[in-house]
Protein backbone atom coordinates (compact mmCIF):
# COMPACT_ATOMS: atom_id res chain seq x y z
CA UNK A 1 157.31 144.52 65.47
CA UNK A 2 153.47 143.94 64.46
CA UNK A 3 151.08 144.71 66.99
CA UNK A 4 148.38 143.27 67.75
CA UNK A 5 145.61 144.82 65.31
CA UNK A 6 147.69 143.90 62.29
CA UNK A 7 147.51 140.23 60.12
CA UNK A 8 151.15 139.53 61.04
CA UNK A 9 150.59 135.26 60.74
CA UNK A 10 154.64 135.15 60.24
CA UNK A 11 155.23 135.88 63.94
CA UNK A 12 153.19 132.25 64.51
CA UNK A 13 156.40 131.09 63.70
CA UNK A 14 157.91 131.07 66.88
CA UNK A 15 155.00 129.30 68.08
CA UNK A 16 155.72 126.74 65.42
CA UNK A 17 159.48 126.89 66.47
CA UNK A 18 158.53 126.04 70.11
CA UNK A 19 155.91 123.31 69.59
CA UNK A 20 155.60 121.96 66.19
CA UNK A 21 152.16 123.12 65.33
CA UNK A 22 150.42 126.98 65.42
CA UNK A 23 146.81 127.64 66.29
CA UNK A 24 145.64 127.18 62.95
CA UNK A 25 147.28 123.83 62.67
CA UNK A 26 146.35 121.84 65.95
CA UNK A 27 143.26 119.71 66.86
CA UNK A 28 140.66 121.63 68.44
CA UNK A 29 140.79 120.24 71.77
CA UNK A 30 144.37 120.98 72.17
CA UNK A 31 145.02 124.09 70.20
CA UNK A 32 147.90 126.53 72.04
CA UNK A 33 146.71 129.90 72.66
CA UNK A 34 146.13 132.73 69.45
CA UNK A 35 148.09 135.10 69.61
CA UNK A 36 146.52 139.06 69.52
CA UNK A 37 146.90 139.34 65.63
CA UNK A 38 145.72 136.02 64.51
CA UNK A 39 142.69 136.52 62.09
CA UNK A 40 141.04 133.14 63.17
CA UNK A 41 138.64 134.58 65.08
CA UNK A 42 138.82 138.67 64.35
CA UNK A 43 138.60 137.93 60.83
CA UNK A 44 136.03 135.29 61.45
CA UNK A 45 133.20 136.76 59.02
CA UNK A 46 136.13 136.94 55.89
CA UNK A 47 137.18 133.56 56.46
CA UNK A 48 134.00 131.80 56.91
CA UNK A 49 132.43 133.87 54.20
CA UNK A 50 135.48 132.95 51.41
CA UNK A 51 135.39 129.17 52.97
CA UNK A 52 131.43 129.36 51.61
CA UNK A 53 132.68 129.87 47.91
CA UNK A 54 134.74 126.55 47.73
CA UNK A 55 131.69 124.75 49.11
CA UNK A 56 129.56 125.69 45.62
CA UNK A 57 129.48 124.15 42.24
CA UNK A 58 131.07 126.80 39.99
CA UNK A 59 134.58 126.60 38.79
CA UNK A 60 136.17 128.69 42.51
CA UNK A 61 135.01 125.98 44.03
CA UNK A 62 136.11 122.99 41.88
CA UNK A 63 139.37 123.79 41.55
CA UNK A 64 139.60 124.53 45.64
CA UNK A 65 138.70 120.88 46.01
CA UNK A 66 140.93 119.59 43.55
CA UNK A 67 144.01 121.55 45.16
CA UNK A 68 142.90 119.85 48.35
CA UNK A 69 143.33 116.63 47.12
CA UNK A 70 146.17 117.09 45.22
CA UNK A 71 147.82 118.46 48.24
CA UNK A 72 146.77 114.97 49.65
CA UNK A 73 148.40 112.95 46.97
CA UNK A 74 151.14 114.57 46.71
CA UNK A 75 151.98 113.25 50.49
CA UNK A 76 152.48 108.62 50.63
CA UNK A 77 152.12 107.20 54.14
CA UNK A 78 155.62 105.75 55.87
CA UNK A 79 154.63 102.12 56.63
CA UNK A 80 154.44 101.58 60.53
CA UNK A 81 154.77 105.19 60.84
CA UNK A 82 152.85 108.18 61.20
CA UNK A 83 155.28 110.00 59.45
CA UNK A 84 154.99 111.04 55.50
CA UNK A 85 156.93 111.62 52.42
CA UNK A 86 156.94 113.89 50.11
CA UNK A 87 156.29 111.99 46.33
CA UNK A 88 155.55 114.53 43.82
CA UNK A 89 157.70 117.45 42.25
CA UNK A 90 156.08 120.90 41.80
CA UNK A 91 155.67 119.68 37.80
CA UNK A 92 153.90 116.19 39.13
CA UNK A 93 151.29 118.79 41.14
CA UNK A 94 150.81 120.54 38.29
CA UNK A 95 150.22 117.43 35.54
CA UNK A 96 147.58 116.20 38.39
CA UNK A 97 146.15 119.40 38.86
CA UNK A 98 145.57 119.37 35.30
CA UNK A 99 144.37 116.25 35.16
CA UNK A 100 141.73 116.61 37.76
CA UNK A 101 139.95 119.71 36.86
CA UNK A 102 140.07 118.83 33.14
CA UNK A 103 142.06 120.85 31.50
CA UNK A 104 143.57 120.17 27.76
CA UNK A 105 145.54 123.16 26.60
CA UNK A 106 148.04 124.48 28.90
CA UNK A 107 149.74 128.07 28.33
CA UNK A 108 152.98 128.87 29.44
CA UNK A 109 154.25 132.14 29.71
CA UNK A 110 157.64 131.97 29.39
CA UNK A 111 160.98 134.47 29.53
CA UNK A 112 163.46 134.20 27.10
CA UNK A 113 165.75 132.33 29.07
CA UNK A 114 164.01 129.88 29.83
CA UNK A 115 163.29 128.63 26.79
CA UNK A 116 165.16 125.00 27.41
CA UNK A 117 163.05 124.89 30.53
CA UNK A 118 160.26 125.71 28.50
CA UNK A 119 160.58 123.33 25.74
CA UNK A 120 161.15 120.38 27.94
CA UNK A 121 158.20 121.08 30.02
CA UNK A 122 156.14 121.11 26.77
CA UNK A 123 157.39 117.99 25.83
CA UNK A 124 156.68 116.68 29.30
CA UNK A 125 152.98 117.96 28.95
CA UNK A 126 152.48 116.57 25.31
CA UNK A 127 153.90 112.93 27.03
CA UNK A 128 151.19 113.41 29.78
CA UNK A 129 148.20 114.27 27.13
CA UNK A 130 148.28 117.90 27.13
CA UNK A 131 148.36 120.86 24.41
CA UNK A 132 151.15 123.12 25.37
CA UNK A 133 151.11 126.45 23.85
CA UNK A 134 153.78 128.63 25.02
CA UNK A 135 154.87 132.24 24.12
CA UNK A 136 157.85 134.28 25.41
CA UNK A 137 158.24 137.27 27.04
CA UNK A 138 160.20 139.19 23.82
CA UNK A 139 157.40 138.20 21.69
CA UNK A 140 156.62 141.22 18.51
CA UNK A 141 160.60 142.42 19.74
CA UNK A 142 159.84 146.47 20.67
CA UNK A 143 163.29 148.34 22.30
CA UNK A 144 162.76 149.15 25.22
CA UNK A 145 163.35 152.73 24.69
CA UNK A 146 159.85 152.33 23.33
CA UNK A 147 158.65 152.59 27.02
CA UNK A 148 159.95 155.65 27.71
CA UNK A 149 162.74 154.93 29.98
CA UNK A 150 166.32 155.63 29.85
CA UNK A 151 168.94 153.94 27.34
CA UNK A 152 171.20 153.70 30.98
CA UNK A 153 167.99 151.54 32.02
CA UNK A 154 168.80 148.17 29.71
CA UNK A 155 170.84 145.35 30.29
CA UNK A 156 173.38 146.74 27.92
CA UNK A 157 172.88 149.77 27.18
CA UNK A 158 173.96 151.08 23.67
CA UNK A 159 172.67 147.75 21.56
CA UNK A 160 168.76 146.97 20.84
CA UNK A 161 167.56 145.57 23.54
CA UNK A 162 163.33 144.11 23.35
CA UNK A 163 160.93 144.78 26.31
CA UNK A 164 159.02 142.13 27.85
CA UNK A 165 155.66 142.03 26.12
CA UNK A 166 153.20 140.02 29.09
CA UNK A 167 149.83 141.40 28.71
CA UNK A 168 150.33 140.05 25.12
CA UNK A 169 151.05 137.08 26.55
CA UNK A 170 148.27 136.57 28.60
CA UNK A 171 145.80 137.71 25.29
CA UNK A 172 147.54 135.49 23.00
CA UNK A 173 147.14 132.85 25.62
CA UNK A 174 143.58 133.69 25.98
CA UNK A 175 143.21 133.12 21.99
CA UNK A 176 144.14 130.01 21.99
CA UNK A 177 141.95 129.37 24.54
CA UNK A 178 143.67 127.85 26.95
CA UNK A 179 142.49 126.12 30.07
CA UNK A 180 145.20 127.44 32.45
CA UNK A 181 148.56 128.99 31.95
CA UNK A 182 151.89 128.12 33.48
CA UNK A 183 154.59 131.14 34.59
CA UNK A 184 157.81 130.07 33.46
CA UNK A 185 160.58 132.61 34.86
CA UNK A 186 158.88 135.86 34.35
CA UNK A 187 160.16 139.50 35.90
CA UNK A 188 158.93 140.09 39.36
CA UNK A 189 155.66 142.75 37.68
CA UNK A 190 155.32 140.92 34.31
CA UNK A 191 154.48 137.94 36.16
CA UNK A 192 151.97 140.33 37.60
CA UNK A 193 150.49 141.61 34.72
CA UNK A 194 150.42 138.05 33.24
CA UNK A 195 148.40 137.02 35.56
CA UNK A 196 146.22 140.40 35.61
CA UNK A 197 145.80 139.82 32.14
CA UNK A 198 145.41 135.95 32.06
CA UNK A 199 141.85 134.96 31.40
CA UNK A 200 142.14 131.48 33.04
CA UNK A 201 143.91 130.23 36.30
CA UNK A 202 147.71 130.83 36.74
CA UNK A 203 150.25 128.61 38.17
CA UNK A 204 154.12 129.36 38.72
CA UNK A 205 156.31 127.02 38.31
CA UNK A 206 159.24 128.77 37.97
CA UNK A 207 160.04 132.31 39.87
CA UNK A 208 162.42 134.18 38.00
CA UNK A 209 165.65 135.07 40.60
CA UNK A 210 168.97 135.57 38.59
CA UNK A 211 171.56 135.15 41.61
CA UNK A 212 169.98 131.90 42.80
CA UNK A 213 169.92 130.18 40.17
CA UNK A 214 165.57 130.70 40.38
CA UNK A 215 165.52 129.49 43.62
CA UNK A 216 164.43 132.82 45.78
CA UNK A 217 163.65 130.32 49.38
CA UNK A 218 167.93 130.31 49.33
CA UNK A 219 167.40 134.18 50.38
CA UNK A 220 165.44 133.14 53.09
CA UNK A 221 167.46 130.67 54.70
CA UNK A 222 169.49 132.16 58.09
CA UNK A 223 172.58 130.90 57.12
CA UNK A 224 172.58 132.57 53.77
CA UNK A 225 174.72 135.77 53.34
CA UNK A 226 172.30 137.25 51.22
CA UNK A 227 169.42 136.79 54.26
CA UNK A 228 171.91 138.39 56.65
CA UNK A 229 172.84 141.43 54.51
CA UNK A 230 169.08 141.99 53.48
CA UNK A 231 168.48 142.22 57.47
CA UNK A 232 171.22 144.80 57.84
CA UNK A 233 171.04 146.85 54.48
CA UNK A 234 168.25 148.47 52.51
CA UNK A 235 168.21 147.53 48.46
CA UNK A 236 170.32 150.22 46.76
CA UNK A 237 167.90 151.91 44.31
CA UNK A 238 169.10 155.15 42.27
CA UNK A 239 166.94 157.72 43.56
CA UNK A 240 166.35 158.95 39.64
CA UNK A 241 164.52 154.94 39.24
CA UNK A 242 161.71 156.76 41.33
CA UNK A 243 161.39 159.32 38.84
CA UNK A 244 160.40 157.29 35.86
């Protein structure tokens, strides 16, 4: 339980729960109460102070505006309703994104496996005007044993197995001089280090999660079994991982 000097904005959403909007998320003259941890005001000075860098003319602030407005589009207007609809897939966002802010070549970091995904999102991006320029994850193909970890540590262990390879991926990116880059099913920490590395802005489209079929919301969803056994049972790590 968070108390009330830590950012804890998750517990908001019982208030969301109860009434169908949060503090953050109401009309000023008929906002419900904040709650002890809510930065709105504590955190006043950050948040007014970051708000003051999207109101500039450099590239922070340009691409805060666009996001705005693509967030806007991305929402069409029920006739005779104040209800809306979602029109736009996460790959529509993205192409008008894009679009907006100007952008021409488009990286895409991909993983290995993903390289059907990857190839049709290319050819989706060419179609729209872009110049995809993707590299995967395996790229220069060094075993893993070259990091100093265990042969127990692969996949399958016993056969040549290449390590992921993203800083590369972000400097080759950043060679071709790409405008932004696109995550495409990266490791949870080589996404990371992608976008450490990346040069430009970094988008994910696609969050690597093997058991889910890269859809890691299902985990969070209370009827889920794995949501129920996460709440009941720590991640079984061997206590030698800790070691490396």
């Amino acid at each position: 339980m968070s108390d009330k000097t830590t950012l804890s904005c998750a517990n908001c959403s019982a208030v969301w729960n109860k009434l169908g909007t949060t503090n953050c998320w109401s009309d000023p003259q008929s906002r419900p109460g904040q709650p002890g941890y809510c930065p709105s005001q504590r955190e006043k000075e950050v948040i007014d102070d970051s708000f003051l860098k999207y109101r500039g003319d450099d590239a922070d602030a340009k691409l805060a505006r666009v996001a705005a407005i693509v967030e806007g589009l991305c929402y069409q207007p029920v006739p005779g309703s104040d209800a809306v609809n979602a029109r736009w897939t996460r790959v529509e966002d993205t192409i008008a994104l894009a679009k907006l802010m100007g952008y021409q070549k488009i990286g895409i970091g991909t993983c290995i496996g993903l390289l059907e995904e990857t190839k049709r999102l290319a050819d989706i991006l060419t179609a729209q005007g872009f110049e995809p320029i993707s590299v995967c994850c395996k790229a220069g193909s060094i075993d893993k044993l070259e990091l100093d970890i265990d042969e127990k540590y692969k996949v399958r262990p016993g056969t040549f197995e290449p390590a992921c390879n993203p800083i590369a991926q972000a400097r080759l990116l950043n060679q071709a001089g790409c405008d932004m880059n696109i995550i495409v099913g990266l490791c949870v920490g080589h996404d990371m280090l992608f976008a450490k590395y990346s040069e430009v802005p970094v988008t994910t489209l696609v969050v690597k999660d093997r058991v889910t079929g890269h859809n890691p919301a299902a985990v969070l969803y209370g009827q889920n079994f794995y949501y129920k056994r996460l709440q009941k049972q720590p991640v079984a790590i061997p206590q030698e991982a800790f070691e490396k």
